[in-house]
Protein backbone atom coordinates (compact mmCIF):
# COMPACT_ATOMS: atom_id res chain seq x y z
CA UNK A 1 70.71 158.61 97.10
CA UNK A 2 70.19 154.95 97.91
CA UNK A 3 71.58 152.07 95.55
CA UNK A 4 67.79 151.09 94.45
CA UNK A 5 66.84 154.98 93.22
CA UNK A 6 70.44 154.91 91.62
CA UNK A 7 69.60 152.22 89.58
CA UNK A 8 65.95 153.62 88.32
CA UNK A 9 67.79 157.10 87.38
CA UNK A 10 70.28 154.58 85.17
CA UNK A 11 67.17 152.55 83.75
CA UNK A 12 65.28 155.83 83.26
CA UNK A 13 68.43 157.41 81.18
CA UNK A 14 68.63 154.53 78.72
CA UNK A 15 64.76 154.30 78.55
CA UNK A 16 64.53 157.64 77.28
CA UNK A 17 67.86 157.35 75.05
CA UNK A 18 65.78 154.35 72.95
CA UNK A 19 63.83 156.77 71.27
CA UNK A 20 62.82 156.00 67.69
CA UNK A 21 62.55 159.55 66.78
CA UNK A 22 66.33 160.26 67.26
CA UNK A 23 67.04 157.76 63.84
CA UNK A 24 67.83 154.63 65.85
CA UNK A 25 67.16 150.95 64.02
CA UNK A 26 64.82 148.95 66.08
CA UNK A 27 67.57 146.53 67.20
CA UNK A 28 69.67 149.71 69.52
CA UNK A 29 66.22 150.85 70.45
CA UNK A 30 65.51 146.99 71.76
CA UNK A 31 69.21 146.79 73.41
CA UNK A 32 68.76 149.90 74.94
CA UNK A 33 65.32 149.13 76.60
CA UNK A 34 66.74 145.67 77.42
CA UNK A 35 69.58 147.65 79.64
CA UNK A 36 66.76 149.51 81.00
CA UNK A 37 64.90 146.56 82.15
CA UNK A 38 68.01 145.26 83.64
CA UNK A 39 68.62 148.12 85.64
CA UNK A 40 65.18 148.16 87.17
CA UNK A 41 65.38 144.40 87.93
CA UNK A 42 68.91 145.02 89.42
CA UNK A 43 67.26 148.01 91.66
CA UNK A 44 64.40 145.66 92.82
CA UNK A 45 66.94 143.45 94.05
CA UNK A 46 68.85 146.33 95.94
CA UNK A 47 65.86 146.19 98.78
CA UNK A 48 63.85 149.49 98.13
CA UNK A 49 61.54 151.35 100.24
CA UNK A 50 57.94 150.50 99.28
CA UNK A 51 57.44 154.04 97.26
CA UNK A 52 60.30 153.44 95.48
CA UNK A 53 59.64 150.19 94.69
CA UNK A 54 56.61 150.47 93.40
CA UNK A 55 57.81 153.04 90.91
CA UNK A 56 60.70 150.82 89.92
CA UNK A 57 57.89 148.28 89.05
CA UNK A 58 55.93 150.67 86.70
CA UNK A 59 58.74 151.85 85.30
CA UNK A 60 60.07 148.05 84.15
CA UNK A 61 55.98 147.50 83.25
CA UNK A 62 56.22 150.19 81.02
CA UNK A 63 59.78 149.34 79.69
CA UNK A 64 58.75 145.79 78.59
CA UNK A 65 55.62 146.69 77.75
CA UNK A 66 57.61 148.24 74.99
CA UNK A 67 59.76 145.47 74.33
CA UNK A 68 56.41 143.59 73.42
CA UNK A 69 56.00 145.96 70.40
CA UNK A 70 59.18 144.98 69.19
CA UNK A 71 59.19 141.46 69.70
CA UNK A 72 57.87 138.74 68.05
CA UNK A 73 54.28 137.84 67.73
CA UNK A 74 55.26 134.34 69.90
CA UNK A 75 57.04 135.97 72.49
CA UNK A 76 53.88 138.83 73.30
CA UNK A 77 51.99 137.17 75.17
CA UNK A 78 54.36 136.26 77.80
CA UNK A 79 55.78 139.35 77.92
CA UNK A 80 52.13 140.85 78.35
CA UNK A 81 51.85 138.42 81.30
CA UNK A 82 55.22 140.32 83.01
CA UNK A 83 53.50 143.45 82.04
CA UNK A 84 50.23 142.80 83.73
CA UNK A 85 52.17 140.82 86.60
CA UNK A 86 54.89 143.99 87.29
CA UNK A 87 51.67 146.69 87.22
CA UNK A 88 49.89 145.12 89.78
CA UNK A 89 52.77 144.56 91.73
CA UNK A 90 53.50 148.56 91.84
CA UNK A 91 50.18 148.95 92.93
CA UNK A 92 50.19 146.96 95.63
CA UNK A 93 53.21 148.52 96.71
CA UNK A 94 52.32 151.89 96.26
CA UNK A 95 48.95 151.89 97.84
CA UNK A 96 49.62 152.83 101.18
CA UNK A 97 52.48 156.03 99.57
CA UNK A 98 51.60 156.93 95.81
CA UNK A 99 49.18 159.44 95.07
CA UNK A 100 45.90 158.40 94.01
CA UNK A 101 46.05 159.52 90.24
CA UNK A 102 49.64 157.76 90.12
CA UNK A 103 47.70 154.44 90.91
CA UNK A 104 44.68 155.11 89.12
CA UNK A 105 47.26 155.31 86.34
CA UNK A 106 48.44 152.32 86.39
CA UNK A 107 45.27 150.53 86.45
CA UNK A 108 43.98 151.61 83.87
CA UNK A 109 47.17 150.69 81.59
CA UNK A 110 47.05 147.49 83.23
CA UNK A 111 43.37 147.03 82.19
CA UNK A 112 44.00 148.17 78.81
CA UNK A 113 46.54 145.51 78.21
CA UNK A 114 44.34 142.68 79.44
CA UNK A 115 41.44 143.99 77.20
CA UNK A 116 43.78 144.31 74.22
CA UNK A 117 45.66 140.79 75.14
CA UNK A 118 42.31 138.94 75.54
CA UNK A 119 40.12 141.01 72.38
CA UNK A 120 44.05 140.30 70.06
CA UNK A 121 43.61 138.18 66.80
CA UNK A 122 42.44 135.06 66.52
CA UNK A 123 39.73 135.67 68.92
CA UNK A 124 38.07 133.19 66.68
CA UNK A 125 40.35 130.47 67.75
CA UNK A 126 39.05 128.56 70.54
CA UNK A 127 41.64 126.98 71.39
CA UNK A 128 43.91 130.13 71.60
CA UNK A 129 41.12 131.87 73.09
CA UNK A 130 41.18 129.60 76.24
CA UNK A 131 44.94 129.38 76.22
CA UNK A 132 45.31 132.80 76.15
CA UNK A 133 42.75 133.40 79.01
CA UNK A 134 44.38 130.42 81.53
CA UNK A 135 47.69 131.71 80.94
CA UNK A 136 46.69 135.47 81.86
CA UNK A 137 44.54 134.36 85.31
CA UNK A 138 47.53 132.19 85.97
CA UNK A 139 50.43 135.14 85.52
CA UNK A 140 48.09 137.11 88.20
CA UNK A 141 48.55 135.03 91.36
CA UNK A 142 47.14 135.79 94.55
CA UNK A 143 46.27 139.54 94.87
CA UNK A 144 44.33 141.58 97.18
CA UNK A 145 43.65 144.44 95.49
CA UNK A 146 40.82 145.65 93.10
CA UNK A 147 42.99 145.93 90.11
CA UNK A 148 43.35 142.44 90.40
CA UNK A 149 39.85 141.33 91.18
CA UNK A 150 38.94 143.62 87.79
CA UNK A 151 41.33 141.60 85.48
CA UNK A 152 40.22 138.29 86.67
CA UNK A 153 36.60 139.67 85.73
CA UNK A 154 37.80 140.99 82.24
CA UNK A 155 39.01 137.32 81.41
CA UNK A 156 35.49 135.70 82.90
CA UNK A 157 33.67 138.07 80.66
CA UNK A 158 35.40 137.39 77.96
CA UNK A 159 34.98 133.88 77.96
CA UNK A 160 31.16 134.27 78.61
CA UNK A 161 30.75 136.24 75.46
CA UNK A 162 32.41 133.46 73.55
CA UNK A 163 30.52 130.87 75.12
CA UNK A 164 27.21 132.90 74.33
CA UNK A 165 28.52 133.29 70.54
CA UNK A 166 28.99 129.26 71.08
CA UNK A 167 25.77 128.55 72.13
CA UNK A 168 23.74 131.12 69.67
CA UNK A 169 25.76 128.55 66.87
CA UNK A 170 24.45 125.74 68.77
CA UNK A 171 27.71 124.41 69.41
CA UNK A 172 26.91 123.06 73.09
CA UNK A 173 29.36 121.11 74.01
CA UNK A 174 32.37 123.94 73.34
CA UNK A 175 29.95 126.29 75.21
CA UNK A 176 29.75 124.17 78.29
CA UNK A 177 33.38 123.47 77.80
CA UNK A 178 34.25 127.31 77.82
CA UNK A 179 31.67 127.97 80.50
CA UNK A 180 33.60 125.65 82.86
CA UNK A 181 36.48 127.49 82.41
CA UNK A 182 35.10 130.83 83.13
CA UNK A 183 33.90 129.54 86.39
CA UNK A 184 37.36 129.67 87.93
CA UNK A 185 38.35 133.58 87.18
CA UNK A 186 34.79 134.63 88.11
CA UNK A 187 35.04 132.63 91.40
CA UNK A 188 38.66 134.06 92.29
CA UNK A 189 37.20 137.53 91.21
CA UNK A 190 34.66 136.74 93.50
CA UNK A 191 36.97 136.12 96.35
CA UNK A 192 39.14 139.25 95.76
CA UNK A 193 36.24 141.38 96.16
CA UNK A 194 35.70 139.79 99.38
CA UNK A 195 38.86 140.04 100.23
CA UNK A 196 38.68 143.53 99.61
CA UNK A 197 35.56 144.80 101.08
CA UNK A 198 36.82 142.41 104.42
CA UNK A 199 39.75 144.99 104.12
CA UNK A 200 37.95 148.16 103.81
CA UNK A 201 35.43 147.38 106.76
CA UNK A 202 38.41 146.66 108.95
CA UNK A 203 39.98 150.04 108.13
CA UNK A 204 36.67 151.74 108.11
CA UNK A 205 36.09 150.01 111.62
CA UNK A 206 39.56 150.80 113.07
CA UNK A 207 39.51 154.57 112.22
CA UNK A 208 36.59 154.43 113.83
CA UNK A 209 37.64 153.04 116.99
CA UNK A 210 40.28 155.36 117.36
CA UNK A 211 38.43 158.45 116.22
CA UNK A 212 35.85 157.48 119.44
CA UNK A 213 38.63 155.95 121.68
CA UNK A 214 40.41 159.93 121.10
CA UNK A 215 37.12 161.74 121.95
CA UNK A 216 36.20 159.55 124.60
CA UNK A 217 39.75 159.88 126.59
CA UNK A 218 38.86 164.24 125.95
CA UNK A 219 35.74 163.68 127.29
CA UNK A 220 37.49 161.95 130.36
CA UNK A 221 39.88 164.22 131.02
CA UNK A 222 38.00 167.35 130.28
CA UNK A 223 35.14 165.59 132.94
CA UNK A 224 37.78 165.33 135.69
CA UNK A 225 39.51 168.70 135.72
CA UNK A 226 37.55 169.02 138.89
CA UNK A 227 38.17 166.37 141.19
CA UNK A 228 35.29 167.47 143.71
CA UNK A 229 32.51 167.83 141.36
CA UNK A 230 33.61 165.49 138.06
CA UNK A 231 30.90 166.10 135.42
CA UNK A 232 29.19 163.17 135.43
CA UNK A 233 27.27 163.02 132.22
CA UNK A 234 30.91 163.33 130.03
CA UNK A 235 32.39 160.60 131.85
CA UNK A 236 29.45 158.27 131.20
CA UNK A 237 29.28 159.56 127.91
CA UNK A 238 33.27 159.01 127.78
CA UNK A 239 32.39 155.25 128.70
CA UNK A 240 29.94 155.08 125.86
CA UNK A 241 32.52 155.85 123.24
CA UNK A 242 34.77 153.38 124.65
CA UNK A 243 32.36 150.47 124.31
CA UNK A 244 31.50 151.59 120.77
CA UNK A 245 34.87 151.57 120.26
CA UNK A 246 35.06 148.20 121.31
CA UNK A 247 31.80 147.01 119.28
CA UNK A 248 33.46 148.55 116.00
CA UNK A 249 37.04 146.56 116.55
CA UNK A 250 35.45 142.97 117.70
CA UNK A 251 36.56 140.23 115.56
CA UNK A 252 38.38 142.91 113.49
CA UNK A 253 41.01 144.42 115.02
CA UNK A 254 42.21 142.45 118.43
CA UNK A 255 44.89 145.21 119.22
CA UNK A 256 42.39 148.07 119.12
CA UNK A 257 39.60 146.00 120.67
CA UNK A 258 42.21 145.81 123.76
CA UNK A 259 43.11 149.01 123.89
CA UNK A 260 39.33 149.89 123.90
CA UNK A 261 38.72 147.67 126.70
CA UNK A 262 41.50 148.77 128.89
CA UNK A 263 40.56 152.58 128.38
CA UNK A 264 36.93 150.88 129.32
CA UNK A 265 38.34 149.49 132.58
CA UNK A 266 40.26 152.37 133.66
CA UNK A 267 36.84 154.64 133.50
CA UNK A 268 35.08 152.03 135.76
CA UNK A 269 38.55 151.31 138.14
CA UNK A 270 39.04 155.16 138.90
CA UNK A 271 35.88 157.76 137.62
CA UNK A 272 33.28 155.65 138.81
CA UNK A 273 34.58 153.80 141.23
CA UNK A 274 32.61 155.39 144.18
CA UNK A 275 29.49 155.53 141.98
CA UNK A 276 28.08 152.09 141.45
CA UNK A 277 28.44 149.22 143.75
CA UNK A 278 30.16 146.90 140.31
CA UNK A 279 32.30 149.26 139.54
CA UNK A 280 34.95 147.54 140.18
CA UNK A 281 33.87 144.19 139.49
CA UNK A 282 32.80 145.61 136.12
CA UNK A 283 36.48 147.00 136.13
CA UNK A 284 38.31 143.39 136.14
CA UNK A 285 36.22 142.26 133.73
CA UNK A 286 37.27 144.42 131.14
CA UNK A 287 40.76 144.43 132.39
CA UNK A 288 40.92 140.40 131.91
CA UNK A 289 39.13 140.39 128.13
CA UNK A 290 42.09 142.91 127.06
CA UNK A 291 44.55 140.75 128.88
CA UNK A 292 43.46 138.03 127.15
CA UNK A 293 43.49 139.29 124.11
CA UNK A 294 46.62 141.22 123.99
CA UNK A 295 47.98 137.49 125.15
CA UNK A 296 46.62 136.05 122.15
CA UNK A 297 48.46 138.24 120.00
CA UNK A 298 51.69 136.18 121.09
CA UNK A 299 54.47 136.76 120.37
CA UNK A 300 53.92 140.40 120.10
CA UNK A 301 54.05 141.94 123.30
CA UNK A 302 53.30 144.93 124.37
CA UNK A 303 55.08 146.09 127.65
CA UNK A 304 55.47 149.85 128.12
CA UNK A 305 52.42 150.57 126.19
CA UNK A 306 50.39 152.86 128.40
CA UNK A 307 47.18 150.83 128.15
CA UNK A 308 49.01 147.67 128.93
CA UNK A 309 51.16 149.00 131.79
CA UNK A 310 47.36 150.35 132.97
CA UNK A 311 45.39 146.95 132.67
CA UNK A 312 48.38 144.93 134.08
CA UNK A 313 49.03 146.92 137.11
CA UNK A 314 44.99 146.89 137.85
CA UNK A 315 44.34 143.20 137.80
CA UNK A 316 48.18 143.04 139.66
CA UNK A 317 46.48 145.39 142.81
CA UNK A 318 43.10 143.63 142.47
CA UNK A 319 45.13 140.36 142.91
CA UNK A 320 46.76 141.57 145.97
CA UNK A 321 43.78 143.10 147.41
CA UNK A 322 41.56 139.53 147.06
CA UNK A 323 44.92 137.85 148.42
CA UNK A 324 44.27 139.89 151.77
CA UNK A 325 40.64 139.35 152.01
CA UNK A 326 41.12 135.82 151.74
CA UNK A 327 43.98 136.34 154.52
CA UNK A 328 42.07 138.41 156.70
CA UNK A 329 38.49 136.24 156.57
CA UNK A 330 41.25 133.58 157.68
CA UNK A 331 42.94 135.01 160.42
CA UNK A 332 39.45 136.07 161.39
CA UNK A 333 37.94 132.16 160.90
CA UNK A 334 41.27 131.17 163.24
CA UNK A 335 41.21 133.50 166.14
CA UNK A 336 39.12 131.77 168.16
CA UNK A 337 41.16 128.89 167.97
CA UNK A 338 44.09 130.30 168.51
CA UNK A 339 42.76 132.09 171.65
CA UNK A 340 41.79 128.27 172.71
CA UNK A 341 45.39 127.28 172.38
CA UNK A 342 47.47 129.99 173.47
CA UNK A 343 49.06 128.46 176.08
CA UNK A 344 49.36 125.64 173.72
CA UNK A 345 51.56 127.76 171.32
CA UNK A 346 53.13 129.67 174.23
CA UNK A 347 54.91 125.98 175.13
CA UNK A 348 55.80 125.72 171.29
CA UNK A 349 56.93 128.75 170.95
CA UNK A 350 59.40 128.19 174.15
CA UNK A 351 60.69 124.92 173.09
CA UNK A 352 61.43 126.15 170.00
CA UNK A 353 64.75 127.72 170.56
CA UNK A 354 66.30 124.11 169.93
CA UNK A 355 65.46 121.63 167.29
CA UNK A 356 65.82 118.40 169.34
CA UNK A 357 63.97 120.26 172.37
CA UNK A 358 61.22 121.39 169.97
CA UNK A 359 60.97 117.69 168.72
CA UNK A 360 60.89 115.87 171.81
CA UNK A 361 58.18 118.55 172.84
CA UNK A 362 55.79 117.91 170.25
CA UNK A 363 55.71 114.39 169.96
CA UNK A 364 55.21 114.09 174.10
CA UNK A 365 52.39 116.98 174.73
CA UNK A 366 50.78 116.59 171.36
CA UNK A 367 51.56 112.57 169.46
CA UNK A 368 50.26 111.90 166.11
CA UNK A 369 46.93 110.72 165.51
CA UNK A 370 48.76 107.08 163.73
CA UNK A 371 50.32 105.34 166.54
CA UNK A 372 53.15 104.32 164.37
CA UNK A 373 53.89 108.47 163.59
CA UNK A 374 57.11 108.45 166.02
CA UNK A 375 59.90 110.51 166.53
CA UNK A 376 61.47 106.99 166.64
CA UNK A 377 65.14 107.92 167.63
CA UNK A 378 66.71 110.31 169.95
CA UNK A 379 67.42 113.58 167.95
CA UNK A 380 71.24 114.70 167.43
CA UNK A 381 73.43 116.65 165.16
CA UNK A 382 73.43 113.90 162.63
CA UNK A 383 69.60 113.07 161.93
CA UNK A 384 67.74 116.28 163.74
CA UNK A 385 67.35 117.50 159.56
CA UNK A 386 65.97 114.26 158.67
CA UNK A 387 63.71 113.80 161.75
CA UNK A 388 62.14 117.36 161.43
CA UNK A 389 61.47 116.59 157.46
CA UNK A 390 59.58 113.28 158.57
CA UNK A 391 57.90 115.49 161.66
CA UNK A 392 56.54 118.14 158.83
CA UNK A 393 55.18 114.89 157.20
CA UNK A 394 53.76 113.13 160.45
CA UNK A 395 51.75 116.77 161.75
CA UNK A 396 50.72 118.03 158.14
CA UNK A 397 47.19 119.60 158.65
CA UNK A 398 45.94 117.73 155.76
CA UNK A 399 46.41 114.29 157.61
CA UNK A 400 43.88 115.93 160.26
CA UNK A 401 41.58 117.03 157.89
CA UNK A 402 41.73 113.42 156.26
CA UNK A 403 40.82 111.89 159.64
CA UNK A 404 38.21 114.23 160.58
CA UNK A 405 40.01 115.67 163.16
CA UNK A 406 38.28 119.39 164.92
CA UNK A 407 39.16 122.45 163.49
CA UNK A 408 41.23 123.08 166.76
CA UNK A 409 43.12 120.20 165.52
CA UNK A 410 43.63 121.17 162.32
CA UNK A 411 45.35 124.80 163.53
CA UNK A 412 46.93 123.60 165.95
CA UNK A 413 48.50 121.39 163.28
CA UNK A 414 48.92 124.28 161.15
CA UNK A 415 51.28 126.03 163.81
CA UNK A 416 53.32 123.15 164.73
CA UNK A 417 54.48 122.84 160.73
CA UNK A 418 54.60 126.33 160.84
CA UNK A 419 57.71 126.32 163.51
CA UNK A 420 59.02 122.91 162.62
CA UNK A 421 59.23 124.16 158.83
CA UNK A 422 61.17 127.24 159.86
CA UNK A 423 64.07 125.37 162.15
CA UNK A 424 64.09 123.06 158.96
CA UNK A 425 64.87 126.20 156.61
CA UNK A 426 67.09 127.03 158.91
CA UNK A 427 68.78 123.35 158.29
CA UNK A 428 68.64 124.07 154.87
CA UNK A 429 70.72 127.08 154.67
């Protein structure tokens, strides 16, 4: 039994012990639901799970609720407030673990209390009457739920029917005063009923999502038990599901809409790859839109989640693959070239073995386009690192580019830095 349950059995004991019916004065029967309230405070503070929580919460509603009776008439309508306050907390904390008729409880003793607290005596006060109503909307706060959205509509009515009895006494200025002052719980009832249905369509929409996501990855896998002859019409009808999955999350649910699109991606990266020319193409699309969400859910991350792990190893192989087109349209673009130079590069390649050889080499057979590009001193064990940085510099293939140099130039360029930056790594280490 955990400290916080501990603590409700205690408050629960001396609840039921102040009982008027066993002969107790009203002063023990006050102490002992004082103790009670206590307790539950004490097991709110204890950190309880969110069922048992919420229960400690109805239980203290009820227990001061009680108190109230007792007390005196000045000291009601705070402790009303606490009431109200401590019911819609349970609620809130129950919704997602209580049964439905253990909330629907609740409300409706929480409703009760605002009707009685804002229909009480001296309804004919205005004064009190807007007092009364301010200080309830204020001891609600900032709620979600429809409980709370109801109460802040019970205490707009109520001040519309006294500004209609106002008006029908042709007292216009209180009824524009009291109308003002309505405005404010209708608008905040307003917004917790938008607040609410925004809620409901998002859970509507994600159970959704996943209901179609699930049938469309059965449809998949059901369409591909045959590898030779994949039933086409399921796996297109698998790739329907997961864009409607997609549709229903979008600007609702940015984890779901992710998964949705990776599941989307992986039908078009391996089903259909051989069946439509963008398959692929269609592929990193989707792959990208869920990376890029799932990145702007930072700083929640998502690494060995099956759908991640998919998408990122997909746009990983599609990066490698464009890496060696690129590479191989390049080497292709260069070969003639480098057939032009080859005995070019087979000198280089000879002289290479030392660095002061390989210097003296390059700057004789092939000199810098800038006359004052030198090697400038003879090369030794003492400046052959610094002279093959400034020789990297001097033959960079950008320089020829720059100076409009021929694409011969250029790659021949390109291989000299290529073997003078290796004997410089080899400086380095």
């Amino acid at each position: 039994m955990t400290e916080a349950r501990a603590l409700r059995v205690e408050g629960n004991a001396l609840y039921r012990r102040a009982n008027p019916d066993l002969g107790l004065c009203s002063s023990v029967v006050l102490s002992r639901l004082q103790q009670a309230a206590e307790k539950y405070r004490q097991a709110l503070r204890a950190g309880p799970s969110d069922e048992e929580r919420a229960k400690v919460l109805k239980n203290l509603a009820l227990t001061i609720g009680r108190i109230r009776d007792l007390s005196h008439h000045s000291l009601q309508l705070g402790q009303a407030c606490d009431v109200l306050r401590h019911f819609l907390d349970a609620v809130d904390a129950g919704s997602s673990c209580m049964p439905f008729d253990w909330l629907e409880n609740c409300s409706e003793k929480a409703e009760d209390l605002c009707y009685a607290v804002l229909e009480g005596r001296e309804t004919d006060n205005l004064a009190v009457t807007l007092s009364r109503a301010e200080r309830l909307r204020a001891s609600l706060g900032a709620g979600r739920s429809e409980l709370h959205g109801s109460m802040l509509f019970m205490i707009a009515d109520r001040l519309f029917k006294t500004a209609a009895v106002l008006c029908s006494g042709q007292d216009y200025r209180s009824t524009a005063r009291v109308v003002a002052e309505a405005r404010r719980p209708l608008e905040e009832a307003k917004a917790c009923a938008i607040r609410c249905r925004s809620s409901s369509l998002q859970e509507e929409c994600t159970c959704q999502s996943v209901q179609e996501r699930q049938q469309g990855q059965e449809l998949l896998r059901r369409a591909m038990l045959d590898v030779e002859t994949p039933d086409w019409d399921a796996v297109w009808n698998a790739a329907d599901r997961f864009k409607h999955a997609v549709v229903l999350t979008r600007e609702v649910d940015v984890e779901n809409e992710a998964i949705a699109l990776s599941l989307l991606g992986t039908v078009f990266d391996t089903a259909l790859k051989d069946c439509i020319d963008d398959a692929r193409v269609r592929a990193r699309s989707y792959y990208l839109k869920c990376m890029y969400l799932a990145n702007s859910l930072s700083p929640r991350t998502f690494y060995g989640e099956e759908w991640f792990v998919n998408c990122s190893q997909a746009l990983q192989r599609y990066q490698r693959e464009a890496v060696q087109r690129d590479e191989a349209a390049c080497n292709a673009e260069r070969e003639p070239y480098l057939q032009e130079l080859a005995s070019e590069l087979a000198d280089l390649r000879s002289k290479s073995s030392a660095a002061h050889t390989l210097l003296k080499h390059i700057y004789a057979a092939h000199p810098p386009s800038n006359a004052e590009h030198t090697l400038g001193e003879e090369p030794n064990a003492s400046n052959t690192k610094a002279l093959l940085k400034k020789a990297i510099s001097h033959y960079h293939p950008n320089r020829a580019v720059q100076q409009g140099w021929t694409r011969c130039v250029v790659i021949l360029h390109e291989e000299i830095v290529k073997v003078l930056t290796a004997k410089y790594e080899h400086f380095k280490c």
